[in-house]
Protein backbone atom coordinates (compact mmCIF):
# COMPACT_ATOMS: atom_id res chain seq x y z
CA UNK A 1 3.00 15.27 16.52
CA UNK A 2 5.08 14.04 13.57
CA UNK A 3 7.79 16.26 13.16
CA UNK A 4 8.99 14.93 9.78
CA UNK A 5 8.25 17.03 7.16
CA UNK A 6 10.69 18.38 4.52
CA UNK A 7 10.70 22.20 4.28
CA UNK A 8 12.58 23.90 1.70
CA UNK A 9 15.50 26.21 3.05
CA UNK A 10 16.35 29.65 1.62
CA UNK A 11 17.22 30.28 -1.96
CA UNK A 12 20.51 31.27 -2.49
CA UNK A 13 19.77 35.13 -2.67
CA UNK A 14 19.00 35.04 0.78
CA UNK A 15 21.72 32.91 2.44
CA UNK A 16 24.31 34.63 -0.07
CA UNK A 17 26.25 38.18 1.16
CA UNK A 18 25.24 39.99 4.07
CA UNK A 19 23.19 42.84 3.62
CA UNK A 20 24.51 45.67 1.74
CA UNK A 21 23.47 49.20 -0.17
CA UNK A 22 22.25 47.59 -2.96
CA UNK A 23 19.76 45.83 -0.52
CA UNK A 24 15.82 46.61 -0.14
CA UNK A 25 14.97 47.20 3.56
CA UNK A 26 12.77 43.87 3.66
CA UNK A 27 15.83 41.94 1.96
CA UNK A 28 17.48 43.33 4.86
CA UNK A 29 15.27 42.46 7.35
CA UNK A 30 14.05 39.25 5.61
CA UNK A 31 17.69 37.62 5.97
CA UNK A 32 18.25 38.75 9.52
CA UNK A 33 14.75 37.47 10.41
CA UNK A 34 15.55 33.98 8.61
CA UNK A 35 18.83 33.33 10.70
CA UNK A 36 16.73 33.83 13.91
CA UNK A 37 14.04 31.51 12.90
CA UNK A 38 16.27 28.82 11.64
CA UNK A 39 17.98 28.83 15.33
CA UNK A 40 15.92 27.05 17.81
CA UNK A 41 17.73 29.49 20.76
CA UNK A 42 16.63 32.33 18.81
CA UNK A 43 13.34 31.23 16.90
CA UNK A 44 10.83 32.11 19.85
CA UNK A 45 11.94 36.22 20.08
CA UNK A 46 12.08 36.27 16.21
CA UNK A 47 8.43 34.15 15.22
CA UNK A 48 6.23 37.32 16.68
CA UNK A 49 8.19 39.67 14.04
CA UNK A 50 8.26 37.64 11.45
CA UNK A 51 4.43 37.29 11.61
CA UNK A 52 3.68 40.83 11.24
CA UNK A 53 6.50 40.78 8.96
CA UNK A 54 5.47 38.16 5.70
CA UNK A 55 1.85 40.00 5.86
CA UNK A 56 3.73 43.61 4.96
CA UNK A 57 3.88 45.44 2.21
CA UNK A 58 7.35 45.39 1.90
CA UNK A 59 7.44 41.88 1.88
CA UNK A 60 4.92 41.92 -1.04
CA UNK A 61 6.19 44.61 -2.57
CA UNK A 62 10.62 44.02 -2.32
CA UNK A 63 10.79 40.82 -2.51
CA UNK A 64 10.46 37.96 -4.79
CA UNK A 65 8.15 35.17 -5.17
CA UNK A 66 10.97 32.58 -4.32
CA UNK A 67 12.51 34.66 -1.51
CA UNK A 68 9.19 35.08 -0.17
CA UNK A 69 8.16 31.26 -0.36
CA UNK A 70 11.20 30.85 1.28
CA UNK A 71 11.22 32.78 4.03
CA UNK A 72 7.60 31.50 4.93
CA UNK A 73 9.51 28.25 4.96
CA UNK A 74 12.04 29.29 7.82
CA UNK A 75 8.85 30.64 9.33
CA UNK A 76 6.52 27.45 8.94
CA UNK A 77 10.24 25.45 10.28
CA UNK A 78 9.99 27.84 13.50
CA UNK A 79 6.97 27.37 14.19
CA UNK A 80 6.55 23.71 14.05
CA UNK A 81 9.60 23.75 16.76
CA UNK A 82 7.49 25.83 18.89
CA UNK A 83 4.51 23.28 18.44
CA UNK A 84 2.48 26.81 17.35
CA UNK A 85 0.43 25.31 15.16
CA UNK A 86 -1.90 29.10 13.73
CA UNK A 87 1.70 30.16 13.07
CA UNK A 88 2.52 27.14 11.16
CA UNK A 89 -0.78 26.60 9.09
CA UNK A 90 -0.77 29.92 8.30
CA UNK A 91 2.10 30.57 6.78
CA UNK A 92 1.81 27.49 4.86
CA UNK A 93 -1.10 28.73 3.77
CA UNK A 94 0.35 31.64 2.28
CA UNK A 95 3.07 29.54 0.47
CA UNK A 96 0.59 27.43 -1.07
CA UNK A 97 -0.81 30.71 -2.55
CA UNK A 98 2.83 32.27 -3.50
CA UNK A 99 2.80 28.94 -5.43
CA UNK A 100 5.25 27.21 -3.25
CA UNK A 101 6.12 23.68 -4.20
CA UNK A 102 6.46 22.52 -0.45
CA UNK A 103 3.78 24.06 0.35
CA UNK A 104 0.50 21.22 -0.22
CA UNK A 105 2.51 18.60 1.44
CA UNK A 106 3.61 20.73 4.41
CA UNK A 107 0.11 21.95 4.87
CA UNK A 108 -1.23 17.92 4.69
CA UNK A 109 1.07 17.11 7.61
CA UNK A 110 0.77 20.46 9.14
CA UNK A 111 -3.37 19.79 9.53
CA UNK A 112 -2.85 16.16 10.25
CA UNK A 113 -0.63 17.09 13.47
CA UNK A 114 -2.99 19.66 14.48
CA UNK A 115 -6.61 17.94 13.86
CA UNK A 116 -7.30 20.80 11.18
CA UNK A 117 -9.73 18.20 9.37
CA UNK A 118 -11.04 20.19 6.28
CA UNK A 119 -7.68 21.59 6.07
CA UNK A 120 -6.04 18.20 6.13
CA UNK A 121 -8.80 17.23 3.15
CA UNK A 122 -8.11 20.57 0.90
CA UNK A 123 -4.30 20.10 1.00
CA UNK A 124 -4.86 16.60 -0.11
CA UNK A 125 -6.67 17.60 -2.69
CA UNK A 126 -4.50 20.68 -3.66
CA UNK A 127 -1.30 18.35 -3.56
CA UNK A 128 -2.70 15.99 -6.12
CA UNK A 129 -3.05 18.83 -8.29
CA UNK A 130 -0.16 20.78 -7.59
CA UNK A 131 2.18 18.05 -7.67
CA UNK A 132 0.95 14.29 -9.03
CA UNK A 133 4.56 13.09 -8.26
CA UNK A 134 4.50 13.93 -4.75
CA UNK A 135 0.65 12.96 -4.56
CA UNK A 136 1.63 9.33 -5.59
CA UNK A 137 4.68 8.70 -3.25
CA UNK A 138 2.37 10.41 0.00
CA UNK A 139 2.98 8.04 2.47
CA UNK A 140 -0.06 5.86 3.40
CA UNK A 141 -0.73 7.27 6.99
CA UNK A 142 -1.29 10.89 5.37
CA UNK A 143 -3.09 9.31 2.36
CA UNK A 144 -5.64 7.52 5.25
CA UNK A 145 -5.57 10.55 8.05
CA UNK A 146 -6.38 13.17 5.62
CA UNK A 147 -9.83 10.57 4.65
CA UNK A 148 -10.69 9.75 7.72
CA UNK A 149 -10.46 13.69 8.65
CA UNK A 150 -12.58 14.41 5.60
CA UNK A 151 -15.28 11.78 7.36
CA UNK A 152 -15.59 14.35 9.64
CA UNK A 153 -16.21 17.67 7.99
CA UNK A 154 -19.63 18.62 6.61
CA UNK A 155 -20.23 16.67 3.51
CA UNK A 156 -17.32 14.51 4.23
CA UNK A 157 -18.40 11.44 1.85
CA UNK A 158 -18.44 13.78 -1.21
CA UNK A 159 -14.88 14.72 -0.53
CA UNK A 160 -14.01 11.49 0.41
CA UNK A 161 -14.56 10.29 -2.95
CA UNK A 162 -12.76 13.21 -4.50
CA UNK A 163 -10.17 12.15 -2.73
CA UNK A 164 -10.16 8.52 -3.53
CA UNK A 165 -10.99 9.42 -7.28
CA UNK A 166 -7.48 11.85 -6.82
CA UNK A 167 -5.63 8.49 -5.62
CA UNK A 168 -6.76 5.99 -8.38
CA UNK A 169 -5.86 8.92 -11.04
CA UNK A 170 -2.59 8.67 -10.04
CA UNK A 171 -2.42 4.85 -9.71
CA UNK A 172 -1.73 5.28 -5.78
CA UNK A 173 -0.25 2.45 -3.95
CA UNK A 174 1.78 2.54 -0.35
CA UNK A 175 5.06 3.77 -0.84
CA UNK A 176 5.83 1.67 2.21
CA UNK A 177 5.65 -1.43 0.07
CA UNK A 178 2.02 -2.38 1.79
CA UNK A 179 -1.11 -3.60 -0.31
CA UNK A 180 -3.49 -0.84 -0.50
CA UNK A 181 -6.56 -3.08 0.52
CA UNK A 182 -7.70 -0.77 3.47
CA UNK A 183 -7.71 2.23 0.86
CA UNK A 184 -10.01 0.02 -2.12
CA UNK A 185 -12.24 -1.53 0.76
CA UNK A 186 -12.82 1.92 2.55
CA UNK A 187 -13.43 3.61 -1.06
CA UNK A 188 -15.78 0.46 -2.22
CA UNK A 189 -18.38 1.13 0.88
CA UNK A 190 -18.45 4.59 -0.08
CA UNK A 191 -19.24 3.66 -3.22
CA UNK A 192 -21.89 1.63 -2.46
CA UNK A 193 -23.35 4.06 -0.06
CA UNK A 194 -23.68 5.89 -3.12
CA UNK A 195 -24.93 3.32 -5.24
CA UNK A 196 -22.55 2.59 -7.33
CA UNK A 197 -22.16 -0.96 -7.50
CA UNK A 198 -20.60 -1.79 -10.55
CA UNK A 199 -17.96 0.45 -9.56
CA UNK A 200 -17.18 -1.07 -6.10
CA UNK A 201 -17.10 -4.49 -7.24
CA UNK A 202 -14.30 -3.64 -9.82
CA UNK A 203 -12.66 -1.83 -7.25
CA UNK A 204 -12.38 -4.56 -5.04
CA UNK A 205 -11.19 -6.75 -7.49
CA UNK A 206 -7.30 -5.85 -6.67
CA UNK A 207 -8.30 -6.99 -3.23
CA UNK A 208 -5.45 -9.91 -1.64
CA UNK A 209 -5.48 -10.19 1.41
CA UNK A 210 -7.06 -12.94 3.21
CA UNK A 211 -8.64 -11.57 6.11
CA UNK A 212 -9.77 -8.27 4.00
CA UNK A 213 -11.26 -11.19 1.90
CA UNK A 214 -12.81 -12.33 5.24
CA UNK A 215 -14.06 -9.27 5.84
CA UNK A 216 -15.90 -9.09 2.47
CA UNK A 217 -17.62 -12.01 3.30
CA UNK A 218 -19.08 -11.50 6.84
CA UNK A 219 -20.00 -8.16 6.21
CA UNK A 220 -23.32 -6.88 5.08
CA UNK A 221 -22.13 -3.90 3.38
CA UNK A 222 -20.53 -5.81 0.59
CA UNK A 223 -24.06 -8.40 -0.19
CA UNK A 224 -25.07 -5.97 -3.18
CA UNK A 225 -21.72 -7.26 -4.84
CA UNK A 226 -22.51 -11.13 -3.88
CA UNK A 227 -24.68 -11.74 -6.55
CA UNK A 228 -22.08 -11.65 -9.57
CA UNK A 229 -20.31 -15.82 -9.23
CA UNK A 230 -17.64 -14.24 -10.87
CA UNK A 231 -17.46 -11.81 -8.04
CA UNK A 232 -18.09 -14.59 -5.19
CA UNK A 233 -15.78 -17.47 -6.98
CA UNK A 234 -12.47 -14.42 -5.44
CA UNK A 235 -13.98 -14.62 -1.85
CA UNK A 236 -11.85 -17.85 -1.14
CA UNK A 237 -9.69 -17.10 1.78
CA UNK A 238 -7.87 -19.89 1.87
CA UNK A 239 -6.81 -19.64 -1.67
CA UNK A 240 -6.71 -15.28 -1.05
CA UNK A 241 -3.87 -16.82 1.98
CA UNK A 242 -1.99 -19.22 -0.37
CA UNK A 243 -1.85 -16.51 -2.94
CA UNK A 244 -0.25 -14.21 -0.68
CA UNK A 245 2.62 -16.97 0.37
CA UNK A 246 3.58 -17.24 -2.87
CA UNK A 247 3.47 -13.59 -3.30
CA UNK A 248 5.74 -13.42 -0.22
CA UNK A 249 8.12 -16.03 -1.73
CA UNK A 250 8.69 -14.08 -4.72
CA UNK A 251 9.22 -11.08 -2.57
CA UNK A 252 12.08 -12.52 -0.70
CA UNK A 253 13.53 -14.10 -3.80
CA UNK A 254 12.96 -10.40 -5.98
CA UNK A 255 15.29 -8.37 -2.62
CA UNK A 256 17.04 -10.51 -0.65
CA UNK A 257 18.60 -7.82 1.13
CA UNK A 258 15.08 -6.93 2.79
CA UNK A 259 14.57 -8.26 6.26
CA UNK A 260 11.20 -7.24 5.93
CA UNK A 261 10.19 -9.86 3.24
CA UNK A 262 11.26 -12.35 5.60
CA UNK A 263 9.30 -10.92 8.31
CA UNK A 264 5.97 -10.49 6.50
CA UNK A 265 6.54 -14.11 5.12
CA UNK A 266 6.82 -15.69 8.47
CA UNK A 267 3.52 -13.87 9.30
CA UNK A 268 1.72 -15.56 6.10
CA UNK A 269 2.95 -18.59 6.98
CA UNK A 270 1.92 -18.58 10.01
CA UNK A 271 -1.79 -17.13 9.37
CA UNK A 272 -2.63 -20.80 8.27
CA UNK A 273 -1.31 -22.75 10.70
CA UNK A 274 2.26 -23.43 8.93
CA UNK A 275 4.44 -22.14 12.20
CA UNK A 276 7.11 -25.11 11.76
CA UNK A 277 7.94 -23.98 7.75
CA UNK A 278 7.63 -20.35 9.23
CA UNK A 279 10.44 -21.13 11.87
CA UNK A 280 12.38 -22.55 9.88
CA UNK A 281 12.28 -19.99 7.52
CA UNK A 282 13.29 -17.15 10.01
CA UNK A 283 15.96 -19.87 11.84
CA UNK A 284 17.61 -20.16 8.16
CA UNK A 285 18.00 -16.41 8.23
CA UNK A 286 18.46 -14.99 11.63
CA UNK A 287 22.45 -16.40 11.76
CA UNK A 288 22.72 -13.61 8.62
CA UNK A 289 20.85 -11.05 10.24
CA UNK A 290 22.98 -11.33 13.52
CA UNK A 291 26.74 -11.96 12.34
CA UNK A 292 29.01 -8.96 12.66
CA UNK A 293 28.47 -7.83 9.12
CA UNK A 294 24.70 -8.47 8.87
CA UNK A 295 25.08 -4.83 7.64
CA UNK A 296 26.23 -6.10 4.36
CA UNK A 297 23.55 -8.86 4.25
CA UNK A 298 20.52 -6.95 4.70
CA UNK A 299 19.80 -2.92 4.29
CA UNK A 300 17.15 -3.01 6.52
CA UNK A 301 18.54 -4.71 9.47
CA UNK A 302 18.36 -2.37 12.01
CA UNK A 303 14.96 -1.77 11.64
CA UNK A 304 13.90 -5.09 11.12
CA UNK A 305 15.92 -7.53 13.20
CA UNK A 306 14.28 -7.06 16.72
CA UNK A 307 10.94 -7.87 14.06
CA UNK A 308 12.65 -10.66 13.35
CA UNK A 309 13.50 -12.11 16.96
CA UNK A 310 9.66 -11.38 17.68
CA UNK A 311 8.65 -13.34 14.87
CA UNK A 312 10.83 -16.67 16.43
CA UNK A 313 9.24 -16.06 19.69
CA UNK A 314 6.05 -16.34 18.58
CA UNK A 315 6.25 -19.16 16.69
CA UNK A 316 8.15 -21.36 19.47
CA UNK A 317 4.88 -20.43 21.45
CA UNK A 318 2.89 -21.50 18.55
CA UNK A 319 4.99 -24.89 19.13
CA UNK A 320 4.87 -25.14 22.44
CA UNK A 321 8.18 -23.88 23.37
CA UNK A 322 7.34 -21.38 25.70
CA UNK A 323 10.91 -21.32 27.89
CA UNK A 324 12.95 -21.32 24.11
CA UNK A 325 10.17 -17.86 23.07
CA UNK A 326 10.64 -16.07 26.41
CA UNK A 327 14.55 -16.15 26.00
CA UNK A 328 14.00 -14.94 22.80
CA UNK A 329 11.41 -12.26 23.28
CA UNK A 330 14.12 -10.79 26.37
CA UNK A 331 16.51 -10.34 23.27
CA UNK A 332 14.19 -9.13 20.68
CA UNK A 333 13.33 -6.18 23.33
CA UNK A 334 16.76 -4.75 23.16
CA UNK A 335 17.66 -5.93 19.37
CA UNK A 336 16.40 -2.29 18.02
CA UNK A 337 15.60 0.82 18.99
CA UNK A 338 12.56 1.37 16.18
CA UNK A 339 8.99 -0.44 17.67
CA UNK A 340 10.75 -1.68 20.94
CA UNK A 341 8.04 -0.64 23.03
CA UNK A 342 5.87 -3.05 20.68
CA UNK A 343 7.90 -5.55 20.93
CA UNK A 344 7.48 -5.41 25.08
CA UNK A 345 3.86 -5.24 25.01
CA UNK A 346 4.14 -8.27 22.81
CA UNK A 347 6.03 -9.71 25.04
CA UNK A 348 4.03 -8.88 28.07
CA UNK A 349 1.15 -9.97 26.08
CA UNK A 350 2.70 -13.58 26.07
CA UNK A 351 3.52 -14.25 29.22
CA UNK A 352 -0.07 -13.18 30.17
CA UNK A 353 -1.55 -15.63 27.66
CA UNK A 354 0.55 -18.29 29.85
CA UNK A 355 -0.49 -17.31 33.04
CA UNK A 356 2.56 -15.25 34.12
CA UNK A 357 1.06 -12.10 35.04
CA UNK A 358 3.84 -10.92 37.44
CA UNK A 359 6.20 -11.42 34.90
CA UNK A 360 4.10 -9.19 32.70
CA UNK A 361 4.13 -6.25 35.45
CA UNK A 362 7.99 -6.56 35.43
CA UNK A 363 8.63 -6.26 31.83
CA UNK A 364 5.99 -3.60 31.39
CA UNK A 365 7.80 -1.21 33.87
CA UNK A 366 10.47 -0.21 31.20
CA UNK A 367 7.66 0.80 29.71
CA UNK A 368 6.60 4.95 29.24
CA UNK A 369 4.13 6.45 26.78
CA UNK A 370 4.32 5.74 23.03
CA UNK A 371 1.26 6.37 21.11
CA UNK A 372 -2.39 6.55 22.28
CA UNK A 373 -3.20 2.86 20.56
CA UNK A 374 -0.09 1.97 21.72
CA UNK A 375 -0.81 3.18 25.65
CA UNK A 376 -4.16 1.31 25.14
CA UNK A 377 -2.74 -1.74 24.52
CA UNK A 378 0.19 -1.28 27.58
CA UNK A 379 -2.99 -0.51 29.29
CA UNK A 380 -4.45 -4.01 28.55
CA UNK A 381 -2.15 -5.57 29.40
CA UNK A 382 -1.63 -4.00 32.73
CA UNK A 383 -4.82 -4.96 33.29
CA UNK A 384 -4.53 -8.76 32.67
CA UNK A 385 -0.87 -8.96 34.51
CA UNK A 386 -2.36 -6.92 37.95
CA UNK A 387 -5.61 -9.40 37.72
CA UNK A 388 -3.80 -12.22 37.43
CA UNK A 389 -1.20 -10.39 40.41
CA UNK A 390 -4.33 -9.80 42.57
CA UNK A 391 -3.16 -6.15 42.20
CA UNK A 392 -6.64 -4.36 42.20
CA UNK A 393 -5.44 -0.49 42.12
CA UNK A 394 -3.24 -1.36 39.17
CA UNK A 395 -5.88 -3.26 37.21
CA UNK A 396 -8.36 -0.78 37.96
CA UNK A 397 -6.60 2.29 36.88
CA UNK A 398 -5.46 0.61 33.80
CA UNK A 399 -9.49 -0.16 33.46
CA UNK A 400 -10.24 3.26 33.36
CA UNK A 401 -7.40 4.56 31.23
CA UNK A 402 -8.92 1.82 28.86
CA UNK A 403 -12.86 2.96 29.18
CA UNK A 404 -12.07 6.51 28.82
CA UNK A 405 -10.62 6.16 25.30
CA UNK A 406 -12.35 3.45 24.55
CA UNK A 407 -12.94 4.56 20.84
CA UNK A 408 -8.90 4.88 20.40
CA UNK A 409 -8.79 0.83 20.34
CA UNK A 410 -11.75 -0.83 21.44
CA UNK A 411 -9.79 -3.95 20.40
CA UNK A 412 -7.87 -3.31 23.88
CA UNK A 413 -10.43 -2.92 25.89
CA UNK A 414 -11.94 -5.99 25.05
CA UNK A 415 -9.21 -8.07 25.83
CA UNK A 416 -9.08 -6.40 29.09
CA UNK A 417 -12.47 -7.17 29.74
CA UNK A 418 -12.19 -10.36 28.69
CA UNK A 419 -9.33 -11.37 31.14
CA UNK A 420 -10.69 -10.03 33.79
CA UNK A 421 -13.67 -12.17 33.25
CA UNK A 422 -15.94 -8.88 32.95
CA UNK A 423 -18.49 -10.90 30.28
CA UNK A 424 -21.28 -8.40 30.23
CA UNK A 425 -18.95 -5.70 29.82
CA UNK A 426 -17.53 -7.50 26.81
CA UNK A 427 -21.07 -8.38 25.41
CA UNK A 428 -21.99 -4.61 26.06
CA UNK A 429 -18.96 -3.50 24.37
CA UNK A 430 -19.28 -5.58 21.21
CA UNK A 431 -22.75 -4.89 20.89
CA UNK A 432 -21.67 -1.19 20.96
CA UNK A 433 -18.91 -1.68 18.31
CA UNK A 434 -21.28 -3.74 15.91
CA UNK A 435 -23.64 -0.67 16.27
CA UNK A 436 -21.01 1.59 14.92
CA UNK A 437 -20.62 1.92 11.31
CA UNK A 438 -16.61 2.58 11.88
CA UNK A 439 -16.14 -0.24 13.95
CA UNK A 440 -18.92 -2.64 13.40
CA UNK A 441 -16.29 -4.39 9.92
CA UNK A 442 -13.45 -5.28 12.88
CA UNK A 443 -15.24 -6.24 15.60
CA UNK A 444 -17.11 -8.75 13.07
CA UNK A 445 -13.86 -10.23 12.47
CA UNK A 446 -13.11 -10.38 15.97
CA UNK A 447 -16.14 -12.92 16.47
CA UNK A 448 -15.36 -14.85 13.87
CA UNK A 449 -13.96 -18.43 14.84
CA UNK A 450 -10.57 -18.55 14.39
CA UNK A 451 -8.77 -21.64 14.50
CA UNK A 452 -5.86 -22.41 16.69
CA UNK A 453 -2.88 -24.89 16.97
CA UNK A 454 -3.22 -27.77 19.26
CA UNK A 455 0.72 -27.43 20.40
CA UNK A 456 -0.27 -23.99 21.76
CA UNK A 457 0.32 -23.69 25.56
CA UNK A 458 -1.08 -20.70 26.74
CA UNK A 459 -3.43 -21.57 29.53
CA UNK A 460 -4.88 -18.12 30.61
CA UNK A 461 -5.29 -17.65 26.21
CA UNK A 462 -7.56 -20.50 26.62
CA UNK A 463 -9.71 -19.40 29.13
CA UNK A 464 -9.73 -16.00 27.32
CA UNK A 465 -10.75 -17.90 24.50
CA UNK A 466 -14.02 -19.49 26.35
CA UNK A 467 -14.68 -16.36 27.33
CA UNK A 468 -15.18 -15.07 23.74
CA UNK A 469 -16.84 -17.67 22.44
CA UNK A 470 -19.75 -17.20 25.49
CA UNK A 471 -19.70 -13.48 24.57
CA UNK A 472 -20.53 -14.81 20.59
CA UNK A 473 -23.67 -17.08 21.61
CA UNK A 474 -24.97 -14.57 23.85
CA UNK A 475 -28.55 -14.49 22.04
CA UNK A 476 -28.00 -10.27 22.51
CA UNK A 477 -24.70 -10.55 20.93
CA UNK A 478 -25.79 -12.88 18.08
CA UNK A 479 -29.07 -10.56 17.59
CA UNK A 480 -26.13 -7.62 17.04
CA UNK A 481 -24.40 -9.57 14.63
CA UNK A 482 -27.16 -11.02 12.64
CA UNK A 483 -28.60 -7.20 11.74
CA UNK A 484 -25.21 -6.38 10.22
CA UNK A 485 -23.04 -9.42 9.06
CA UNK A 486 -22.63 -13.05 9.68
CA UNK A 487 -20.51 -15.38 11.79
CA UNK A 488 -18.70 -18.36 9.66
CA UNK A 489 -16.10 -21.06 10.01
CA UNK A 490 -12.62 -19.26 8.18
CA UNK A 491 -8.91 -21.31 7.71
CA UNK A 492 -7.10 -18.44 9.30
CA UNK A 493 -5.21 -19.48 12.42
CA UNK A 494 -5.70 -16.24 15.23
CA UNK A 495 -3.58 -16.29 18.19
């Protein structure tokens, strides 16, 4: 459960002078409550009084809007500590009715942490009225979990375009500095579902990046849009990829004090096949990000660095340099504390691909939980390391982790199944994802040929890679395919 959400703390009237004559009883009561919900040692005892408390009348009735917004806020704090999440929601709830100015976005998070789906979708809705400013800088994972929560309330597409009409209103784009692709694609199909084609082909026009343009073009969902040659003449990927380098050069040159740039601009570069310039882009910069004041060179190098290292290690296996990427990868593990368990499963990932699958089990130990895509994907490659290790317990409880939350990140399980040679299970499993309307856009892509750099060494990738390509001319597989998309040759390099 995230944990990060800004409450407001007491108004000065209530952290101010002890109680005195002049006092109400529920001022009284209302600022020895808020000291003992503010105190984790002390929050538990206090949270059942102060829930028969806010619903009194003498909380109506003595005390003020503000002091009463802000005492739900102490409560709403409390009980987030305590993981109660009734408490929480409901005295959110009653903020947002007080008026409360925290009280929309707390509510958003509050539902999001607590699968409260058609709360999740009111608050978002209730924020962008409330408070537009707030609504535009929502960061993009509560923007996207309060839609997909709305998919799953009764009459969730209606909402869902409420919603998406609340975020072009407001001009909405990831705070986070991301494209918001995922957002115009996802709003375009509802669109279309709804017949409204003119309007999903203009709002697809802000659409960059390459494989989202990729998408568009081996999906069926987007052919009422392919008539318009104005509309197909943007469905170049390799110009949609070239775009986005130069966009990426321009980044780095607008802040060169953000790793990040760097980071993403290695990943363009290397998307077509341009790992040499991409290395030598992140080799020109890593002596910066690494010297004793690399503090003063970049402001995000603490979160970014260990991205960095990763980045190198990847491309020296793109190059063939597998001894030079697994020296690296060992430092990029410990370079930052932010997406180190990533980093390991990258890592592990790697020295799978080459055929190292002890190697894999070893790094993979340092390993505990992290999210439940992320244990999917530790999963996966448990399973490839303890095949390759002749370890059959390992692989197959890793195998089952994988199959029984398999719609968490299906993408993991079929690279499980995949290196353990299981071929029907992949066909079975693609056919399944191609079947599902939430699913059936990425596991397109995931057939799609990719191409791949000849100085690659990954031997076990290769076999991996023949075991794909039999799962894609598997006439069941194809028939899948054909009813909702296509298959085509694309100039993005996969690896």
């Amino acid at each position: 459960m995230r944990k990060g959400v800004i409450f407001c703390s007491l108004a000065a009237s209530l952290l101010s002078a002890p109680a005195s004559a002049q006092e109400t009883y529920a001022q009284t009561r209302a600022v020895a409550l808020y000291g003992e919900l503010i105190n984790n040692s002390t929050c538990e005892t206090a949270l059942p009084t102060a829930r028969t408390f806010w619903p009194s009348l003498e909380f109506q009735q003595q005390l003020g809007p503000s002091d009463q917004q802000n005492f739900l806020g102490a409560v709403v704090q409390c009980a987030l500590f305590l993981q109660d999440g009734q408490a929480a929601i409901a005295a959110a709830n009653k903020a947002h009715d007080l008026g409360a100015d925290w009280a929309d976005k707390a509510r958003l998070a509050l539902a999001l942490s607590f699968d409260n789906d058609a709360l999740a979708a009111q608050a978002f809705l209730d924020l962008a009225q409330s408070s537009p400013k707030d609504f535009a800088a929502l960061e993009s994972y509560n923007a996207w979990g309060a839609i997909r929560a709305a998919e799953r309330i009764q009459g969730g597409e209606a909402t869902a375009l409420r919603m998406y009409d609340a975020l072009v209103a407001v001009n909405y784009t990831p705070p986070e500095g991301y494209h918001d692709d995922a957002f115009r694609m996802d709003h375009a199909r509802l669109l279309l579902e709804s017949g409204h084609v003119a309007e999903a082909r203009a709002r697809l026009e802000g659409v960059i990046d390459p494989q989202a343009i990729m998408t568009i073009r081996v999906s069926n969902v987007f052919n009422p849009l392919r008539s318009d040659p104005a509309f197909e003449q943007r469905l170049d990927v390799a110009a949609a990829a070239e775009a986005a380098i130069a966009r990426g050069r321009a980044d780095v040159a607008r802040e060169p004090r953000k790793l990040a740039h760097v980071v993403q601009l290695s990943a363009l570069l290397r998307d077509i096949g341009r790992s040499e310039e991409a290395l030598a882009l992140v080799n020109e910069t890593l002596p910066r990000a690494q010297a004793a004041d690399a503090a003063s060179n970049f402001d995000d190098v603490t979160d970014e660095l260990n991205w960095l290292l990763n980045a190198k290690a990847d491309l020296l296996y793109d190059l063939g340099r597998n001894e030079e990427a697994r020296t690296v990868y060992s430092e990029a593990m410990s370079a930052g504390e932010l997406g180190s368990g990533n980093v390991t499963i990258n890592f592990a990932g790697m020295l799978n691909a080459e055929g190292r699958g002890a190697d894999a089990l070893q790094v993979l130990q340092v390993l505990g939980r992290i999210t439940q895509y992320g244990d999917m994907w530790m999963n996966s490659e448990t399973a490839c390391a303890a095949e390759q290790a002749h370890d059959g317990a390992a692989r197959d409880e890793a195998m089952t982790a994988l199959r029984a939350h398999e719609a968490a990140n299906p993408g993991a399980l079929m690279h499980a199944l995949l290196c353990t040679n299981d071929i029907e299970g992949a066909a079975a499993l693609m056919i399944r994802r191609l079947g599902n309307p939430k699913q059936r856009e990425t596991a397109l892509v995931a057939l799609q040929p990719f191409r791949h750099l000849d100085s690659r060494h990954m031997p076990l990738e290769a076999i991996e890679l023949q075991r794909l390509d039999a799962v894609r001319n598997r006439p069941d597989v194809r028939a899948a395919v054909d009813a909702v998309g296509r298959i085509e040759p694309t100039p993005i390099y996969s690896y």
